[in-house]
N, C-alpha and C. Protein backbone atom coordinates (compact mmCIF):
# COMPACT_ATOMS: atom_id res chain seq x y z
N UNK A 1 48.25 4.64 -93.03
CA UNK A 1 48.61 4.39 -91.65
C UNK A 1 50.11 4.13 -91.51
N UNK A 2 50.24 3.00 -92.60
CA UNK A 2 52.02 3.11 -92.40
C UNK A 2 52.98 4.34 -92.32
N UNK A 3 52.06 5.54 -93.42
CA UNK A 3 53.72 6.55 -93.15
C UNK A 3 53.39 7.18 -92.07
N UNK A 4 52.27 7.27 -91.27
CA UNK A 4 52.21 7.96 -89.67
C UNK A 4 52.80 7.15 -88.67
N UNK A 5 52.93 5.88 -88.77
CA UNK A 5 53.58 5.24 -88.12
C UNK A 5 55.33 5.55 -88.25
N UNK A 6 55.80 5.43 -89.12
CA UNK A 6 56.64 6.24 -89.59
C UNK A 6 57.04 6.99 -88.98
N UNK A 7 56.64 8.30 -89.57
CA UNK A 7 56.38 9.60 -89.04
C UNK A 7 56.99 9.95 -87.36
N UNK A 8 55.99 8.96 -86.60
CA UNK A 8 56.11 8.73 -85.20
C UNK A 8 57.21 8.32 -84.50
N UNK A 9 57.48 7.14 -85.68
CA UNK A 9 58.61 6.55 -85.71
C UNK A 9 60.16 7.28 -85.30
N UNK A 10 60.14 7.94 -86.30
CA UNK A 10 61.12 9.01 -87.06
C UNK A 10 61.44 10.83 -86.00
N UNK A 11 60.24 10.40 -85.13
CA UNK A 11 60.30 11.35 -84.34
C UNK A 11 61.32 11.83 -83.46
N UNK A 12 62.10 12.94 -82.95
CA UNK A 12 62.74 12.85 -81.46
C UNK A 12 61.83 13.30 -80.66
N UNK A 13 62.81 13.17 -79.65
CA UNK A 13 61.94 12.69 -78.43
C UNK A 13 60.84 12.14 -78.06
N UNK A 14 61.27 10.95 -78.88
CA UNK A 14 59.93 9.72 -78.35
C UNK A 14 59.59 9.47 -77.29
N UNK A 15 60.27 9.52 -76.48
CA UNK A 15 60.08 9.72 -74.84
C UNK A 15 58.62 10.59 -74.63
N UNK A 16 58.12 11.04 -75.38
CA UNK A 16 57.15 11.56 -75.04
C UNK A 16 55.96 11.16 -75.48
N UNK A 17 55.96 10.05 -76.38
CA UNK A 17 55.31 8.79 -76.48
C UNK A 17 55.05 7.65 -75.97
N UNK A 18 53.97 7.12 -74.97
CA UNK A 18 54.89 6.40 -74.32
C UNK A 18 53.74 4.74 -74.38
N UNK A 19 52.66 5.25 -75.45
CA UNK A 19 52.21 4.59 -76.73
C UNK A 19 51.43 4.59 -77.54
N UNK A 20 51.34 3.79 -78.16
CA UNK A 20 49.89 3.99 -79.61
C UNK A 20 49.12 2.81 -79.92
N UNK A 21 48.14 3.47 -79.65
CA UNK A 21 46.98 2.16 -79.80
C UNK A 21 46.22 2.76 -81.16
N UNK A 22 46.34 1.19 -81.97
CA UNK A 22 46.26 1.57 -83.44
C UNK A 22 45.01 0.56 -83.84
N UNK A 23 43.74 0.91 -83.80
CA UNK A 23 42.61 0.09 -84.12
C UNK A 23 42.71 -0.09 -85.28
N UNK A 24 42.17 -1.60 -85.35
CA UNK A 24 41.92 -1.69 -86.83
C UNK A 24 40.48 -2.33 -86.92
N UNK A 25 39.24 -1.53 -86.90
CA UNK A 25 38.39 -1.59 -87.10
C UNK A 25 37.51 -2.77 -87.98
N UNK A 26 38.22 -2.43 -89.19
CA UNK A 26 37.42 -3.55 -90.09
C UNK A 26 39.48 -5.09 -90.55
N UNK A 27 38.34 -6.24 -90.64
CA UNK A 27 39.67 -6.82 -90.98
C UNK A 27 40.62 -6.21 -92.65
N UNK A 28 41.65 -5.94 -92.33
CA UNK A 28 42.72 -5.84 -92.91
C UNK A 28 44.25 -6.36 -93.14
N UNK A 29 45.00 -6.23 -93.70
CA UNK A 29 46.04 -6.63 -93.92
C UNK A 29 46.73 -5.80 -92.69
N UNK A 30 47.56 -6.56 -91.75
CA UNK A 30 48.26 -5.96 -90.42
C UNK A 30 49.83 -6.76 -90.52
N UNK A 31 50.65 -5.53 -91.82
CA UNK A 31 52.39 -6.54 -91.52
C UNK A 31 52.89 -4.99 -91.14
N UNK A 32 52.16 -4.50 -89.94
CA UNK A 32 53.02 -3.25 -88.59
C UNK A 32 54.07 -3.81 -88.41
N UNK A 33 55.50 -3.16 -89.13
CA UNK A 33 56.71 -3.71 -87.90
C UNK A 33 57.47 -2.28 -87.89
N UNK A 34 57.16 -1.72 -86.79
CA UNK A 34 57.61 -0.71 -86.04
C UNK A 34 58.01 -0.96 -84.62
N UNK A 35 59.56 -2.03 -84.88
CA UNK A 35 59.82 -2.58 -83.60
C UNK A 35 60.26 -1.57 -82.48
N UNK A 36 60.64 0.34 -82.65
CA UNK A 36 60.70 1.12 -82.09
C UNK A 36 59.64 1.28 -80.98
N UNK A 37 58.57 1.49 -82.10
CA UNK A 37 57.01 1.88 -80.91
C UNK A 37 56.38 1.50 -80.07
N UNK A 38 56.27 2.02 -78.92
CA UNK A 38 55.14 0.84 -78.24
C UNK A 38 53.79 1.30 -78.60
N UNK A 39 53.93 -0.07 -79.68
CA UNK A 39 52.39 -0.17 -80.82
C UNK A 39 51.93 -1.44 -80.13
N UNK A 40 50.51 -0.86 -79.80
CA UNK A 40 49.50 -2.09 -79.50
C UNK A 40 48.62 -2.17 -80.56
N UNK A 41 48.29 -3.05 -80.97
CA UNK A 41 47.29 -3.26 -82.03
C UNK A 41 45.95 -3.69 -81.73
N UNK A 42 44.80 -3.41 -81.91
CA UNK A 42 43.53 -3.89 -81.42
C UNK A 42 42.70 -4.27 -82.54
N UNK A 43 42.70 -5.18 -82.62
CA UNK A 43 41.77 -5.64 -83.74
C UNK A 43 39.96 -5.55 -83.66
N UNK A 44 39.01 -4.89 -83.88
CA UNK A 44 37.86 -5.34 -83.82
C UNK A 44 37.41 -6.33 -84.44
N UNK A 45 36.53 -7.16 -83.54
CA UNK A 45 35.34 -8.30 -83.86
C UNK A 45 34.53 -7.70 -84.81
N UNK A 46 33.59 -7.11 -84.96
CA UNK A 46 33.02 -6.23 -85.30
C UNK A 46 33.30 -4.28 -85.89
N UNK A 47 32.67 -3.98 -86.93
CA UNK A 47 33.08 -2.82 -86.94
C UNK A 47 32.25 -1.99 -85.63
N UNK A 48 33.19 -0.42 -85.61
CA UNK A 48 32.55 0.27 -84.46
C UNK A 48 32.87 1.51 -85.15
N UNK A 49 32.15 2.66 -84.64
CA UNK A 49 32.08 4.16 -84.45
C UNK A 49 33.38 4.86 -84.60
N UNK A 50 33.32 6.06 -84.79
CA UNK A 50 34.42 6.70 -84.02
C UNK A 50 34.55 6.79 -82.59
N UNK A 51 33.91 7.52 -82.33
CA UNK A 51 33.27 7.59 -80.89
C UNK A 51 33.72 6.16 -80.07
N UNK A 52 33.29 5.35 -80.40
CA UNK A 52 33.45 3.87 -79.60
C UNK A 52 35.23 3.32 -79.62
N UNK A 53 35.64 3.25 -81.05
CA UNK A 53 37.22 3.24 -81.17
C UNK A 53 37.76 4.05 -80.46
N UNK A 54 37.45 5.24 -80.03
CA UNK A 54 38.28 5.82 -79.45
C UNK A 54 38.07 6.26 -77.91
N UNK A 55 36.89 5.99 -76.91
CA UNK A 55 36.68 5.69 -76.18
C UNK A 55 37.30 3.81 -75.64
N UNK A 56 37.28 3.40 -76.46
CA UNK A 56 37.69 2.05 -75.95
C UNK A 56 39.66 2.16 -75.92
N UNK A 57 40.00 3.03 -76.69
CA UNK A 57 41.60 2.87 -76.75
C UNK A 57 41.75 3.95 -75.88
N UNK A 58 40.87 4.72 -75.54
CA UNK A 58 41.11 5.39 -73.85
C UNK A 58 41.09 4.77 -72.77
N UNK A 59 40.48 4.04 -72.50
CA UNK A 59 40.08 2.67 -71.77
C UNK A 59 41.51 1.88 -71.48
N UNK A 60 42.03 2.00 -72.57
CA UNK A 60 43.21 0.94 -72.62
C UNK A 60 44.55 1.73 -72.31
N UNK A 61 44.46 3.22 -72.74
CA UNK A 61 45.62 4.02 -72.09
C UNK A 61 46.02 4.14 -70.68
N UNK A 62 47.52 4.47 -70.64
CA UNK A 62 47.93 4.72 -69.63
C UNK A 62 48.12 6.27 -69.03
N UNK A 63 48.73 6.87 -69.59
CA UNK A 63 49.07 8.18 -70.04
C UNK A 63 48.65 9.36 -69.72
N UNK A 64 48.95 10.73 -69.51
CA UNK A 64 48.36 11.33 -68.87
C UNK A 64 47.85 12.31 -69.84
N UNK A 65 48.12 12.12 -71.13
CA UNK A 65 47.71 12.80 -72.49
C UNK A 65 46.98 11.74 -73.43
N UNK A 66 46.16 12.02 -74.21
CA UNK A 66 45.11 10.63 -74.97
C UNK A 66 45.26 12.02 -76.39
N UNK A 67 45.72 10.61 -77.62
CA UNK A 67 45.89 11.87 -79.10
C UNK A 67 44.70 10.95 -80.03
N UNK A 68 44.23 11.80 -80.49
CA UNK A 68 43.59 11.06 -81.70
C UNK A 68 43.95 11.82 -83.05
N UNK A 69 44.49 10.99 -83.46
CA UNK A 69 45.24 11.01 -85.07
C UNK A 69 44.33 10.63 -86.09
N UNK A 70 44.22 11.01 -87.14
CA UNK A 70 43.53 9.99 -87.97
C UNK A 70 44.68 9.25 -89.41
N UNK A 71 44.54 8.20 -89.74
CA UNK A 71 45.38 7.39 -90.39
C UNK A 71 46.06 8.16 -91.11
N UNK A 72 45.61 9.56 -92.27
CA UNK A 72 46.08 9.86 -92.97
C UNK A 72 47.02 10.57 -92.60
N UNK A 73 47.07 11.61 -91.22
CA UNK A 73 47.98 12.44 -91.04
C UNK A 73 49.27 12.41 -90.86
N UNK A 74 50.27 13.22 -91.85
CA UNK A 74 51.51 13.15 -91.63
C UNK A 74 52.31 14.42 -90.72
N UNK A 75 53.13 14.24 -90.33
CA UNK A 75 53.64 14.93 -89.65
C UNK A 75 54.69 15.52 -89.86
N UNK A 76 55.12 16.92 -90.11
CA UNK A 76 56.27 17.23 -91.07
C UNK A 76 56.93 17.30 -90.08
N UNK A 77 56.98 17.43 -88.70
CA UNK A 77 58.03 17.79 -87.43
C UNK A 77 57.50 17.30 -85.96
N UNK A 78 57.78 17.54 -85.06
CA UNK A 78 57.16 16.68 -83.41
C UNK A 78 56.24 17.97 -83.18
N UNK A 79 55.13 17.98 -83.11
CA UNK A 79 54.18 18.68 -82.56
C UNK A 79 54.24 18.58 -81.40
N UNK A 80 54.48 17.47 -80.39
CA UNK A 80 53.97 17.23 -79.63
C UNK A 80 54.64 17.95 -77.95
N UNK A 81 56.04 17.95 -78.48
CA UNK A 81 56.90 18.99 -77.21
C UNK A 81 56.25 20.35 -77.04
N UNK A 82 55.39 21.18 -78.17
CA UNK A 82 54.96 22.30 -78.12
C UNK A 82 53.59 22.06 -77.23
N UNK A 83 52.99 21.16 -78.01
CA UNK A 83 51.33 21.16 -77.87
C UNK A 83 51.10 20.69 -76.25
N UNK A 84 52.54 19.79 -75.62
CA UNK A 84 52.26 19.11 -74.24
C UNK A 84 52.42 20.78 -73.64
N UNK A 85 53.38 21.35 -73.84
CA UNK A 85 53.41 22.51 -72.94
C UNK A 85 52.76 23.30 -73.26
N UNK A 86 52.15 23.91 -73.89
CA UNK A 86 50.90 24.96 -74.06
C UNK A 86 49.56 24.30 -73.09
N UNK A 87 49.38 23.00 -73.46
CA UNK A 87 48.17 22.23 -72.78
C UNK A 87 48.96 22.05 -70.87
N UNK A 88 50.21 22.03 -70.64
CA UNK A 88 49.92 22.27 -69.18
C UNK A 88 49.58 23.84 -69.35
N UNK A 89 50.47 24.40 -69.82
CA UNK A 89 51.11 26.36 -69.22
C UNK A 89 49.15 26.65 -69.50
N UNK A 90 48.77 26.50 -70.25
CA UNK A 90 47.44 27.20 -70.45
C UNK A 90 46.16 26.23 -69.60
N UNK A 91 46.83 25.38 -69.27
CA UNK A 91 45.45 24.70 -68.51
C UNK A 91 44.09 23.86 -69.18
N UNK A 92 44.45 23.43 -70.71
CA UNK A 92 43.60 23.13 -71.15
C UNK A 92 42.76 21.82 -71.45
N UNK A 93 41.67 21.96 -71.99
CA UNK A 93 41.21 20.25 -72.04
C UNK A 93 42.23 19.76 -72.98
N UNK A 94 42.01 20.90 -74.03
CA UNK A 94 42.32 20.20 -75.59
C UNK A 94 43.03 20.95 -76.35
N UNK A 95 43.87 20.49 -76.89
CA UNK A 95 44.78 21.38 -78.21
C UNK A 95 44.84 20.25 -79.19
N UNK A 96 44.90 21.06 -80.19
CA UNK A 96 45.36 20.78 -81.33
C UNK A 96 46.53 21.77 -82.47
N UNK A 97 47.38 21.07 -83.52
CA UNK A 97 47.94 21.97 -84.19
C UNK A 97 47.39 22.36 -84.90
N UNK A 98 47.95 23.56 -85.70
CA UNK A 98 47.28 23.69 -87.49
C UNK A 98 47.40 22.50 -88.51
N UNK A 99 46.31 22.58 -88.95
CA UNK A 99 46.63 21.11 -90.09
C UNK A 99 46.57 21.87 -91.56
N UNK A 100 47.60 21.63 -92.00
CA UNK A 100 47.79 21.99 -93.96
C UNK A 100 48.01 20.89 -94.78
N UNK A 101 47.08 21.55 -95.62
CA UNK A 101 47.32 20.19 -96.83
C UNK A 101 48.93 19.95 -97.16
N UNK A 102 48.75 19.49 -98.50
CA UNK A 102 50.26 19.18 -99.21
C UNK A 102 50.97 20.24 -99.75
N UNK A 103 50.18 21.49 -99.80
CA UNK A 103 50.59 22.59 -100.44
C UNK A 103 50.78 23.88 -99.99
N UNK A 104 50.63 22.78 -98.21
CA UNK A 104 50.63 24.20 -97.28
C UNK A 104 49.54 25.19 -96.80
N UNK A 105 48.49 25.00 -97.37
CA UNK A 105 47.23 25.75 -97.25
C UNK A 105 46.54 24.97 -95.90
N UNK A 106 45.83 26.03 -94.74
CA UNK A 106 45.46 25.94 -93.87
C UNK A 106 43.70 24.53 -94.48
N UNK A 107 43.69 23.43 -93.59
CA UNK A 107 42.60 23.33 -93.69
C UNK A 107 41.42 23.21 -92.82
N UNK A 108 40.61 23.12 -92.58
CA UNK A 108 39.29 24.14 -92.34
C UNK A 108 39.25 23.08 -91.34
N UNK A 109 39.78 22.47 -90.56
CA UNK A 109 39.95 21.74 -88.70
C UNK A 109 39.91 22.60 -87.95
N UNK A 110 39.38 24.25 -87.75
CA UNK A 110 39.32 24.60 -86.83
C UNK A 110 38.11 25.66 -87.22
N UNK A 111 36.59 25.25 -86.11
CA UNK A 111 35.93 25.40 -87.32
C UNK A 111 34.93 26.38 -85.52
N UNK A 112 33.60 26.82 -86.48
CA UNK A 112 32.57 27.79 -85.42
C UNK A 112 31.73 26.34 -85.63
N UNK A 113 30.90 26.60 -84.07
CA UNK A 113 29.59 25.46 -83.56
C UNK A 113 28.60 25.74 -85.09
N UNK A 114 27.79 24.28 -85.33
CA UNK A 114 26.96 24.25 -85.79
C UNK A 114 25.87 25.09 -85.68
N UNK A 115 25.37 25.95 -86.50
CA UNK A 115 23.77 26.31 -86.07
C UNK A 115 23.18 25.78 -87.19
N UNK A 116 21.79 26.09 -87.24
CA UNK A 116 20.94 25.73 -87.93
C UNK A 116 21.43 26.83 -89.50
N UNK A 117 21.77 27.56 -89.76
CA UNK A 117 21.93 28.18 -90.90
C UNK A 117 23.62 28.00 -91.51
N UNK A 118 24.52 27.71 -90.67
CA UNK A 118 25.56 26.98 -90.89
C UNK A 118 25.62 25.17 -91.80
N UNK A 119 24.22 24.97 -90.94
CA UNK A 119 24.33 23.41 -91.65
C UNK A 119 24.08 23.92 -93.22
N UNK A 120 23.07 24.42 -93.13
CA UNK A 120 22.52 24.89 -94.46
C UNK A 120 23.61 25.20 -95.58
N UNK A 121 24.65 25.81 -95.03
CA UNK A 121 25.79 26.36 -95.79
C UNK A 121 26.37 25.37 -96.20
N UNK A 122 26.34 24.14 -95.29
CA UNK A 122 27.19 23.38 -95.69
C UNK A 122 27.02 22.37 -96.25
N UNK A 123 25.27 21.94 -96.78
CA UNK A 123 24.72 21.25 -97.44
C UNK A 123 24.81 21.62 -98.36
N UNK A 124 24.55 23.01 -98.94
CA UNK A 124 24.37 23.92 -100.18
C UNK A 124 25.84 24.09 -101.16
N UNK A 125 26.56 24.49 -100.03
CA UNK A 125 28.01 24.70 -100.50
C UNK A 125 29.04 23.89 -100.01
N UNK A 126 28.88 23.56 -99.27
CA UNK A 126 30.07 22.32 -98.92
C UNK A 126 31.67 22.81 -98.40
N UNK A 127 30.78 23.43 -97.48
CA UNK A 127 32.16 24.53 -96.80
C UNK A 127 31.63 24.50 -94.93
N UNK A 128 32.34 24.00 -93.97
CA UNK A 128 32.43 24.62 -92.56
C UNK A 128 32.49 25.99 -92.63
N UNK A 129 32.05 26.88 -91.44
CA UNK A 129 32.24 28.02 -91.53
C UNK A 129 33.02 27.86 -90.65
N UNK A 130 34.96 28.45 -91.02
CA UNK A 130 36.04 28.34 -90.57
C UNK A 130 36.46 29.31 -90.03
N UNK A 131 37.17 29.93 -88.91
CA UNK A 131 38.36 30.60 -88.52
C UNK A 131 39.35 31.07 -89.04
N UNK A 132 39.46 31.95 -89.58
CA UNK A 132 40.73 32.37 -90.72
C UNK A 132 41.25 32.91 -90.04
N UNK A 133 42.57 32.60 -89.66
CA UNK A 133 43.94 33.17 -89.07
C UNK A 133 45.12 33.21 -90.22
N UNK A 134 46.40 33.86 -89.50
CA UNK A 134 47.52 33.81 -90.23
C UNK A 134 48.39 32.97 -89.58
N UNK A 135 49.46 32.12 -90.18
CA UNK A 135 50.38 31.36 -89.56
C UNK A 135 50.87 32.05 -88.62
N UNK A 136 51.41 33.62 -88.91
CA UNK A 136 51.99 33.93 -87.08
C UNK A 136 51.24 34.05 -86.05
N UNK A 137 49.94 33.56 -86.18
CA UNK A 137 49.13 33.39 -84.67
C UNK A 137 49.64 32.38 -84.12
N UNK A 138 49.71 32.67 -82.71
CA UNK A 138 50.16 31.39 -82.17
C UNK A 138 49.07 30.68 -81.21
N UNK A 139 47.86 31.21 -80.82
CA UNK A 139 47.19 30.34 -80.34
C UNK A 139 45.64 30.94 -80.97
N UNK A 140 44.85 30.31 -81.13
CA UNK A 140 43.28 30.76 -81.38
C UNK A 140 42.28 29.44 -80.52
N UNK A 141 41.52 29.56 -79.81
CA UNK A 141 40.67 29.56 -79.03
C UNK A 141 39.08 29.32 -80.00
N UNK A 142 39.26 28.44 -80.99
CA UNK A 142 37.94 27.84 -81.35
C UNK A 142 36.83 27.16 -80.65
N UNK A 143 35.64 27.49 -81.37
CA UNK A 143 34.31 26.68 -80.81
C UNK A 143 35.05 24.92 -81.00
N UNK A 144 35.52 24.63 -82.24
CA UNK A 144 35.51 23.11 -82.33
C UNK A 144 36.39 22.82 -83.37
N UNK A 145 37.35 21.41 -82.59
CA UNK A 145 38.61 21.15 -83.76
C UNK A 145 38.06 19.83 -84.27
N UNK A 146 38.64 19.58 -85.32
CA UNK A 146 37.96 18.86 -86.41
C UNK A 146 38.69 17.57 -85.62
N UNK A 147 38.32 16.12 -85.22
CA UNK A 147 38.84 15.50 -85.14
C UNK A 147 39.63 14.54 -85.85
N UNK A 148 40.35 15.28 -86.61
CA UNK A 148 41.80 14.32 -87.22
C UNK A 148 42.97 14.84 -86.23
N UNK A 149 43.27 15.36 -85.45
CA UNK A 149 44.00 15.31 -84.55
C UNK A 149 43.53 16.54 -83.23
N UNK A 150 43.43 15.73 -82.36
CA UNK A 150 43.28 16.41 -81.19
C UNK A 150 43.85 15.34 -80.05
N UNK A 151 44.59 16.45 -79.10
CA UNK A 151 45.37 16.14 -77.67
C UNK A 151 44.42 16.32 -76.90
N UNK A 152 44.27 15.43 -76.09
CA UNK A 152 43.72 15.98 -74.46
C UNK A 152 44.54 15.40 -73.54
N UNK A 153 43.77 16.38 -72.44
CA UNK A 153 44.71 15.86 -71.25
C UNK A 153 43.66 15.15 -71.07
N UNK A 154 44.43 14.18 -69.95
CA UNK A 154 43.83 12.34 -70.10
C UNK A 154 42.52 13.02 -69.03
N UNK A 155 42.66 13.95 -67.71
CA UNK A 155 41.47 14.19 -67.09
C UNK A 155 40.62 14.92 -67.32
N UNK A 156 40.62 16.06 -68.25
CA UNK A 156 39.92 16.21 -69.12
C UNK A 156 38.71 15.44 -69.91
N UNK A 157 39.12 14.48 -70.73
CA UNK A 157 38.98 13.48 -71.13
C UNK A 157 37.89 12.85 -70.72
N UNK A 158 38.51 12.14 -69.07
CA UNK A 158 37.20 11.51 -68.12
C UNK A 158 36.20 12.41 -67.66
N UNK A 159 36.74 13.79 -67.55
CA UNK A 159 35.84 14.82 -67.28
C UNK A 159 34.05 14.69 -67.96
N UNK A 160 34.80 14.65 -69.41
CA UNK A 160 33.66 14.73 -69.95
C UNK A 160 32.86 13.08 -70.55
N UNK A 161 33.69 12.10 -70.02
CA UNK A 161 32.78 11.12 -70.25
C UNK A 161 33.39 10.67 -72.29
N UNK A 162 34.67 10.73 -72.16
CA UNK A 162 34.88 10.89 -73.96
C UNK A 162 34.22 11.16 -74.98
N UNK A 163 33.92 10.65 -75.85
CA UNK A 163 33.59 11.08 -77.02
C UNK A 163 32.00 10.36 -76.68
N UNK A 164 30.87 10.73 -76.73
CA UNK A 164 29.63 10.42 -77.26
C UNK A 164 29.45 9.12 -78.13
N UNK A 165 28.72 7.92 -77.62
CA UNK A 165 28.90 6.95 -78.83
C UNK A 165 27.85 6.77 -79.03
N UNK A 166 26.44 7.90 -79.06
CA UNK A 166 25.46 8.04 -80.09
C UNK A 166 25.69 8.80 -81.26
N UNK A 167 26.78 9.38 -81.16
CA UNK A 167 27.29 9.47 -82.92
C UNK A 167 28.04 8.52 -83.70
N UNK A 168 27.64 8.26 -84.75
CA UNK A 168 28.38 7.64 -85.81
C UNK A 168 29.32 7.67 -86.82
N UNK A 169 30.36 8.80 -86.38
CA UNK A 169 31.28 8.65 -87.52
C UNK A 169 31.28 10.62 -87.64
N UNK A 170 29.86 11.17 -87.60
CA UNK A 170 29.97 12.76 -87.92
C UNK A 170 29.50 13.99 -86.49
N UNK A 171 30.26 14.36 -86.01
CA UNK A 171 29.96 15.48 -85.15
C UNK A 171 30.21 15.35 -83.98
N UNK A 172 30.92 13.53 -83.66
CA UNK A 172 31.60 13.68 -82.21
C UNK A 172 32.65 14.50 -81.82
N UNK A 173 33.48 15.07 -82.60
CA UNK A 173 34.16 15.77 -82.25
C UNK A 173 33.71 17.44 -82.16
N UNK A 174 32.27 17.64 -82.94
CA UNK A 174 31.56 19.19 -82.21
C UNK A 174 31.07 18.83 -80.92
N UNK A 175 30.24 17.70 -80.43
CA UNK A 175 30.07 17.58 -79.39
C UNK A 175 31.08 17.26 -78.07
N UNK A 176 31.88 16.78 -78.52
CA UNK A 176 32.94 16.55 -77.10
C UNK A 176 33.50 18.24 -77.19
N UNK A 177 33.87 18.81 -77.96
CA UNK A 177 34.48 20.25 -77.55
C UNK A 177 33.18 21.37 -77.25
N UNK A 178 32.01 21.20 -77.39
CA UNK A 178 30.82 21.65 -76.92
C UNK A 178 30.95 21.58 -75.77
N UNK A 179 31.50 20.29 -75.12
CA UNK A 179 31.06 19.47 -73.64
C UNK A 179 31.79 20.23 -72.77
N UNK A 180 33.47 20.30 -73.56
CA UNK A 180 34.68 20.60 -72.92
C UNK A 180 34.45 21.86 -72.29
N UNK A 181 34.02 22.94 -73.40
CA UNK A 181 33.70 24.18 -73.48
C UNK A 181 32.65 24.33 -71.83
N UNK A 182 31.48 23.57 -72.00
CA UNK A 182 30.67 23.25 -71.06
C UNK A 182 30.83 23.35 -69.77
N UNK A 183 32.47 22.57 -69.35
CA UNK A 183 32.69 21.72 -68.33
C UNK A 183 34.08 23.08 -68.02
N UNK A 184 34.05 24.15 -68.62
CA UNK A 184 34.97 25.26 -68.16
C UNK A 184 36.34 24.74 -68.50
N UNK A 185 36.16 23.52 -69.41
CA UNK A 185 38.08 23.18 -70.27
C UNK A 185 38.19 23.98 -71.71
N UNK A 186 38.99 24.45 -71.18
CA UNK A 186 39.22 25.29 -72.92
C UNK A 186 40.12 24.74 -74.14
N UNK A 187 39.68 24.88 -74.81
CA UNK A 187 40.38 24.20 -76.02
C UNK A 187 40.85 25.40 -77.29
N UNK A 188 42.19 24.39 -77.55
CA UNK A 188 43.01 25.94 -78.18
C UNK A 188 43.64 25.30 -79.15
């Protein structure tokens, strides 16, 4: 969490941040000093969901964009000047970037809907059935982005009622871009 904070930190045009609500689910060690950010910190009483953490720090936003990051992700440059203007110019619920490991290799966050013979694949073999593009694509139009990072626009968002908090941790993010898809928001 610290080097995304960082990361964020380290960003230009922060101005386009305008904050981060950083749950901390289970108790932990919290010495955040990122006197740059406007970092709110939320501690849970209790542990909670994905789904629920991140419906509740929607709750608490202001903003007319809602990001969900997940702790590990680093950021080699500002995504976010690109991804705000594609998500007005294209009209969408949801974008996300490409995510690559450490070595540069695309990983499998941008993935086709579950079916019943897909799960299978992925019990057996332990693989999503993914979208293979080349880096010079510049936009692809998936069934569903993996939630370690996804943008929405904030009405969007309420559109669909956020994230589902009868899931626990696996497939809220196929179902909210199911929903999106649903609700005629496209996600790219």
């Amino acid at each position: 969490m610290k080097q995304l904070l960082g990361d964020l930190e380290a960003l230009t045009h922060l101005d386009l941040i305008s904050e981060i609500i950083l749950t901390l689910n289970i108790p932990e060690k919290n010495d955040f000093k990122f006197d740059s950010l406007p970092l709110r910190i939320v501690i849970n009483d209790n542990p909670k969901g994905f789904a629920a953490n991140h419906n509740a720090a929607f709750k608490l936003s202001q903003g007319n964009y809602f990001c969900v990051l997940n702790p590990d992700i680093r950021l080699i440059d500002n995504p976010f000047i690109q991804l705000i203007t594609h998500l007005n110019e294209l009209n969408l619920g949801m974008i996300a970037p490409s995510i690559v490991d450490a070595n540069g290799q695309f990983e499998d966050s941008v993935r086709k809907f579950p079916t019943f013979t897909r799960l299978l694949k992925r019990l057996f073999f332990g693989k999503h059935d993914v979208y293979h593009f080349e880096k010079k694509e510049k936009m692809v139009y998936p069934d569903w982005v993996g939630g370690m990072f996804m943008l929405f626009d904030n009405k969007a968002y309420q559109a669909v009622n956020g994230f589902d908090e009868q899931y626990f941790l696996y497939y809220e993010d196929v179902d909210i871009c199911l929903r999106l898809w649903k609700a005629g928001l496209a996600i790219a």
